[in-house]
N, C-alpha and C. Protein backbone atom coordinates (compact mmCIF):
# COMPACT_ATOMS: atom_id res chain seq x y z
N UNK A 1 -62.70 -152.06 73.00
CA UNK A 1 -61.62 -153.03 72.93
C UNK A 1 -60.56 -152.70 73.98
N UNK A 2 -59.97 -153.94 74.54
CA UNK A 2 -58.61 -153.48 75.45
C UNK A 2 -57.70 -152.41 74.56
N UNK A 3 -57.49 -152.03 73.56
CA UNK A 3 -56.46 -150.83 73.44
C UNK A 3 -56.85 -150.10 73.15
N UNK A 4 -58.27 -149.94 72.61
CA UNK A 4 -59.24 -148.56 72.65
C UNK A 4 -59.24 -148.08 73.93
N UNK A 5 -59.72 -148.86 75.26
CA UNK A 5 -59.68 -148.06 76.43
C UNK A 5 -58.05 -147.66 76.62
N UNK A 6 -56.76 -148.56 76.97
CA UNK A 6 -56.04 -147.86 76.62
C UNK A 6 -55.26 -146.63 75.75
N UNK A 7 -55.80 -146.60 74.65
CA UNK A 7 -55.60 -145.39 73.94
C UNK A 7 -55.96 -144.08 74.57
N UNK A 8 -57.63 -144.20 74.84
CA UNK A 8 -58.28 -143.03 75.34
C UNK A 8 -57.65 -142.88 76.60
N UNK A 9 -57.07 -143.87 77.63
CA UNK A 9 -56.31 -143.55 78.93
C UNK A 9 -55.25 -142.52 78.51
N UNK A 10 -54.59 -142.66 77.50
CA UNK A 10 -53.54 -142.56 77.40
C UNK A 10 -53.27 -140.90 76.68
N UNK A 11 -54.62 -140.77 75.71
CA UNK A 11 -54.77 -139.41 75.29
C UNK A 11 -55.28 -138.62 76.46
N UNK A 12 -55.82 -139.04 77.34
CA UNK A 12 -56.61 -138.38 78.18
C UNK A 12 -55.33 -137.16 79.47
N UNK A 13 -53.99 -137.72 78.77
CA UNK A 13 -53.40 -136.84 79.34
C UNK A 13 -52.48 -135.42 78.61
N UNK A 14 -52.59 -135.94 77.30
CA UNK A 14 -51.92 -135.21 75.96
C UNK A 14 -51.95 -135.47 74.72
N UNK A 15 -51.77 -135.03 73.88
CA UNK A 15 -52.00 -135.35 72.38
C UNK A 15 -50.35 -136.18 72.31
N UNK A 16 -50.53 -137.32 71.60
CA UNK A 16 -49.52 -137.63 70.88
C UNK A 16 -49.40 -138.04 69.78
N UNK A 17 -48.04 -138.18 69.42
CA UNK A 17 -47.64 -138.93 68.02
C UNK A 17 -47.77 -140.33 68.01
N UNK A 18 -47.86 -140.86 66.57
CA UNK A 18 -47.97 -142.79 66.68
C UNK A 18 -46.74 -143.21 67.61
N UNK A 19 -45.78 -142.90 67.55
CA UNK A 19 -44.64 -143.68 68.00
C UNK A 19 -44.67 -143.66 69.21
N UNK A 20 -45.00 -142.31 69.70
CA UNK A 20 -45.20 -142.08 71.31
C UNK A 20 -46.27 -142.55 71.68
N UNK A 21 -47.57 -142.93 70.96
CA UNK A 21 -48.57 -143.56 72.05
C UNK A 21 -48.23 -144.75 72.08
N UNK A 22 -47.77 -145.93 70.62
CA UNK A 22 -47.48 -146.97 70.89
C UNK A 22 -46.49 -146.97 72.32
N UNK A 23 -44.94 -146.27 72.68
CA UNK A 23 -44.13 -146.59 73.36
C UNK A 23 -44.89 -146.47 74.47
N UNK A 24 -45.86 -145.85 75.01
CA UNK A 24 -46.89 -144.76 76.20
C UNK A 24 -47.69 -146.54 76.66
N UNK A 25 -48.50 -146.69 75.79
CA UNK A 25 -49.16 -148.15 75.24
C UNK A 25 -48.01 -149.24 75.65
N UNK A 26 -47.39 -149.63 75.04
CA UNK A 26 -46.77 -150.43 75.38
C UNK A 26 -47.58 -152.23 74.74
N UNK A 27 -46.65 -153.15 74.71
CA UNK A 27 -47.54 -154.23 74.09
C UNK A 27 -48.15 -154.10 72.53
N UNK A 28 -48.40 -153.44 72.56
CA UNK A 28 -49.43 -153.17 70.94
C UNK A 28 -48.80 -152.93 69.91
N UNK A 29 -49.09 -154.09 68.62
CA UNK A 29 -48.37 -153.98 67.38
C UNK A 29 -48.64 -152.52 66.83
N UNK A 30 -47.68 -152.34 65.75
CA UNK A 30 -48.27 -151.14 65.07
C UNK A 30 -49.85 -151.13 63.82
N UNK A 31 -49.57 -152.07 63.70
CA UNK A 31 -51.11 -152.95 62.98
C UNK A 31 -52.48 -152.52 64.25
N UNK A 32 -52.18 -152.97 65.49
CA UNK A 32 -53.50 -153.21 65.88
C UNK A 32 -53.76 -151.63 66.49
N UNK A 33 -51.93 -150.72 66.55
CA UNK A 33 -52.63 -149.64 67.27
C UNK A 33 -53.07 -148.47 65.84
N UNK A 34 -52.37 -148.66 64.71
CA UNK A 34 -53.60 -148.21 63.99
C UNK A 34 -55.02 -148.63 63.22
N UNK A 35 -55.07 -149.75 63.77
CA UNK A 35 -56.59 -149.87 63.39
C UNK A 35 -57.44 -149.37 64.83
N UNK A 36 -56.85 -149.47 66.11
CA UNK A 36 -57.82 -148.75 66.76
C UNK A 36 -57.87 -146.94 66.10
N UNK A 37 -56.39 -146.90 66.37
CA UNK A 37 -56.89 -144.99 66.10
C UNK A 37 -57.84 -145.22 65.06
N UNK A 38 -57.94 -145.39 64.11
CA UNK A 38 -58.48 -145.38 62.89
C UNK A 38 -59.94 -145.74 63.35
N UNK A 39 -60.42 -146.52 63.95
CA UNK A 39 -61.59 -146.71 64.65
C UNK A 39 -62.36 -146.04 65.56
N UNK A 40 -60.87 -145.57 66.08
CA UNK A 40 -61.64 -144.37 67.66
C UNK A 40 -62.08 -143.25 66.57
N UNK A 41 -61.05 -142.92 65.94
CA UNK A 41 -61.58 -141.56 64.68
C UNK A 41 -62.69 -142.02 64.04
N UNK A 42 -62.60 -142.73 63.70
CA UNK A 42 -64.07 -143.11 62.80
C UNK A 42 -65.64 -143.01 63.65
N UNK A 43 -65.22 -143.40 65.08
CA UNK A 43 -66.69 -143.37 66.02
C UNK A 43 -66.78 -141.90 66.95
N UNK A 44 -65.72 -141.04 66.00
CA UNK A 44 -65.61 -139.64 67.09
C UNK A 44 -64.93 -139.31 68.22
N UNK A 45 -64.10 -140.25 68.59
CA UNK A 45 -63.23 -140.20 70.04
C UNK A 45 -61.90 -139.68 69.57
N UNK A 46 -61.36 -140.13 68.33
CA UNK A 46 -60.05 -139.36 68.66
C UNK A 46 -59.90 -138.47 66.96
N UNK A 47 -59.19 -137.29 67.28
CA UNK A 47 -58.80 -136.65 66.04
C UNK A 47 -57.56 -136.66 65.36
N UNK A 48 -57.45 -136.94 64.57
CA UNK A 48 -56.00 -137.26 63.68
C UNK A 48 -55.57 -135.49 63.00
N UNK A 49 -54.89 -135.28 63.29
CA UNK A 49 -53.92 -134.31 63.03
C UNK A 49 -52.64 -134.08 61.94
N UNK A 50 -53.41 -134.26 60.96
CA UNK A 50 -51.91 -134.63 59.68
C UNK A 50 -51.26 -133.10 59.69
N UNK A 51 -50.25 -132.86 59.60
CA UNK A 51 -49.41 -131.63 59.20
C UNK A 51 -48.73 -131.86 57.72
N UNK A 52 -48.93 -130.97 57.46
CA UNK A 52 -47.95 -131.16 55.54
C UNK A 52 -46.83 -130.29 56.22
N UNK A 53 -45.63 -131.04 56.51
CA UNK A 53 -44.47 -130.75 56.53
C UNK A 53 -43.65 -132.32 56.27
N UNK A 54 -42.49 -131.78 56.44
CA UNK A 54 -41.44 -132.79 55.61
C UNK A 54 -40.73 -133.02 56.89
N UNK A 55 -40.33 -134.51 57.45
CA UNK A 55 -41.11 -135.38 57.41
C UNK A 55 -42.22 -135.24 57.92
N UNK A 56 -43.71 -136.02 57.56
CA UNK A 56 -44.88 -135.93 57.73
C UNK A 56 -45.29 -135.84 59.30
N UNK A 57 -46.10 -135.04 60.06
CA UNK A 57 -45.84 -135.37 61.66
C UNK A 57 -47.79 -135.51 61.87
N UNK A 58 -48.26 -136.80 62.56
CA UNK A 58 -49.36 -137.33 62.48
C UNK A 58 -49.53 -136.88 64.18
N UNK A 59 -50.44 -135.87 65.13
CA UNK A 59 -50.86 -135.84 66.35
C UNK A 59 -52.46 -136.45 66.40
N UNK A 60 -52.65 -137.40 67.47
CA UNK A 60 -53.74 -137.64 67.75
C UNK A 60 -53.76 -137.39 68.97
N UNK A 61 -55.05 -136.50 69.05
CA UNK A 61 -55.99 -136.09 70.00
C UNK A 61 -57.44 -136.43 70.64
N UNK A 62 -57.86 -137.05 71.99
CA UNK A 62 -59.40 -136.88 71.90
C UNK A 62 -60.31 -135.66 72.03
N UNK A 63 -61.37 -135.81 70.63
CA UNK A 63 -62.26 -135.01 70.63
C UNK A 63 -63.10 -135.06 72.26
N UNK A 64 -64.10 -133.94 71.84
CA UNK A 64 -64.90 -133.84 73.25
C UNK A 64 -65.71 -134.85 73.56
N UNK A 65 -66.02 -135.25 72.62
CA UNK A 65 -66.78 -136.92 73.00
C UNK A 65 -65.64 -137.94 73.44
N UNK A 66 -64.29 -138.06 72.90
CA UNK A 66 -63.93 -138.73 73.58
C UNK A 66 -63.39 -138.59 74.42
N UNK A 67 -62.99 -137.51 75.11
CA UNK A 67 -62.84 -136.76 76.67
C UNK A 67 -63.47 -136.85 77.42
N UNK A 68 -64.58 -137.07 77.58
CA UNK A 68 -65.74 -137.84 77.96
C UNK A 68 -65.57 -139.23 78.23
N UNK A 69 -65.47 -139.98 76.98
CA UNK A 69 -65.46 -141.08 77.59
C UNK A 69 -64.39 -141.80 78.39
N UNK A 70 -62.97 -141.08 77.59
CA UNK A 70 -62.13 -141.47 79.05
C UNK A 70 -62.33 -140.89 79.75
N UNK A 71 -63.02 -140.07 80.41
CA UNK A 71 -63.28 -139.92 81.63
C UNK A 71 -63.78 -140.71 82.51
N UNK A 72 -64.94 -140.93 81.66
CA UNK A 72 -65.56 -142.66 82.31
C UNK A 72 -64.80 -143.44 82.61
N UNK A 73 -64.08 -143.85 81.68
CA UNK A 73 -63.12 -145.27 82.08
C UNK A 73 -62.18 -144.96 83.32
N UNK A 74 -61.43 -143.71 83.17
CA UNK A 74 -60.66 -143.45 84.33
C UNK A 74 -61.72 -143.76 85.69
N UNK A 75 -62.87 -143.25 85.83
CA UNK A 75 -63.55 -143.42 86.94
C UNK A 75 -64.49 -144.61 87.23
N UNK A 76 -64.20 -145.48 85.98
CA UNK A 76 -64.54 -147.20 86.21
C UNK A 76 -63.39 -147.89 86.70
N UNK A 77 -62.26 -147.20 86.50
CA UNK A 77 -60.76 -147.84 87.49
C UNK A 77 -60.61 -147.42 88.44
N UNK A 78 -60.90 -146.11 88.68
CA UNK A 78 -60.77 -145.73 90.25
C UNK A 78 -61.78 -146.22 90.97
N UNK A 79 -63.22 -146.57 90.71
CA UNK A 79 -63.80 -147.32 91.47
C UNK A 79 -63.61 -148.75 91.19
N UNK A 80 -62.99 -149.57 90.49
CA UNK A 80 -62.27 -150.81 90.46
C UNK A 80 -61.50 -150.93 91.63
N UNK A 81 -60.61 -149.98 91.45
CA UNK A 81 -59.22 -150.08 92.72
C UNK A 81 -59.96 -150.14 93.93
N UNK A 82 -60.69 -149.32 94.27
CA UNK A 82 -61.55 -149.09 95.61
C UNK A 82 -62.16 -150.15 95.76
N UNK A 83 -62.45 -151.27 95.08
CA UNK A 83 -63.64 -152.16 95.18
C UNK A 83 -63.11 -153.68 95.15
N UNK A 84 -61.21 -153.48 95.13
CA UNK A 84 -60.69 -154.81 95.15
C UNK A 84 -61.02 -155.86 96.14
N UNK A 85 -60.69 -155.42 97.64
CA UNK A 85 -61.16 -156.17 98.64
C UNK A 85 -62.18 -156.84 98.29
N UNK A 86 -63.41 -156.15 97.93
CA UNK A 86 -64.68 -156.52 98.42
C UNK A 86 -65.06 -157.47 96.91
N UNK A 87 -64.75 -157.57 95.56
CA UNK A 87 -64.43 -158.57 95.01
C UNK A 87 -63.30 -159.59 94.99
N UNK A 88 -62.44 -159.50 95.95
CA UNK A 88 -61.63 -160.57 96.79
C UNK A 88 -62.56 -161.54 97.51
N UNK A 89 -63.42 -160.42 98.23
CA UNK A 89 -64.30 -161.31 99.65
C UNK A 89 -65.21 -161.90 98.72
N UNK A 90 -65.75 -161.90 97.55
CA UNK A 90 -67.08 -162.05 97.10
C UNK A 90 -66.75 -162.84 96.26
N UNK A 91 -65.27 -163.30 95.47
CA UNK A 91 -64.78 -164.63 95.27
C UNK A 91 -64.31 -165.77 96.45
N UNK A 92 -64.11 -165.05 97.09
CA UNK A 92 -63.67 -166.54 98.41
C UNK A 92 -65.01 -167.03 99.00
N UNK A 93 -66.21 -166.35 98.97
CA UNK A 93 -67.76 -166.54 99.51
C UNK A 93 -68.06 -167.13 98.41
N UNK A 94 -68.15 -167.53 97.25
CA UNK A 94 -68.35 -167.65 96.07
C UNK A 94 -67.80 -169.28 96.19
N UNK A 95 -66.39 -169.02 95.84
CA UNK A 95 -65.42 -170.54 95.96
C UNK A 95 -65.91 -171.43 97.24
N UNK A 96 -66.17 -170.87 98.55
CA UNK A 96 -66.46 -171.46 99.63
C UNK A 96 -67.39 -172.43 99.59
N UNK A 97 -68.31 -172.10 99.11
CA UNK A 97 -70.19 -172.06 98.79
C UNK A 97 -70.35 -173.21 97.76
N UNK A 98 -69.16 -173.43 96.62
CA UNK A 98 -68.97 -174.50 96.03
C UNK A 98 -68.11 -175.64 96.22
N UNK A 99 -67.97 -175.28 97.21
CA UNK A 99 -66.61 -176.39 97.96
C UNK A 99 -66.81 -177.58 98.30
């Protein structure tokens, strides 16, 4: 999902708290960004971190599987960025061709 890959972007540099990944995130209700965590945890990508202290403090982390997979994604954007031009040129050859 678009905020699953954002999430994992976003752990992929530190563990955080809900409040801080939402603000990190940006856009995303608090509804939809815990049903992803809750999802990424559930398929193994991220680990939830409850502490029993007063007030309650919740860290999520990605596991090694999901360190992994943002890894991937980071290196499906860096070859995105690299590859703008040439899906620029390959829509205007495209649009041309139906003109």
């Amino acid at each position: 999902s678009r905020w699953g890959v954002l999430v994992l972007a976003a752990l992929l540099e530190r563990s955080y708290r809900f409040s801080e990944l939402r603000r990190t995130i940006g856009g995303v209700s608090e509804k939809m960004l815990a049903q992803t965590l809750q999802t990424l945890e559930r398929d193994g990508f991220v680990h939830r971190d409850a502490k029993p202290v007063i007030p309650p403090r919740v860290d999520y982390s990605l596991t090694p599987l999901g360190a992994e997979a943002a890894e991937q994604v980071w290196a499906l954007a860096r070859w995105t960025e690299r590859q703008v031009d040439a899906v620029q040129s390959a829509r205007e050859a495209y649009d041309e061709a139906r003109a």
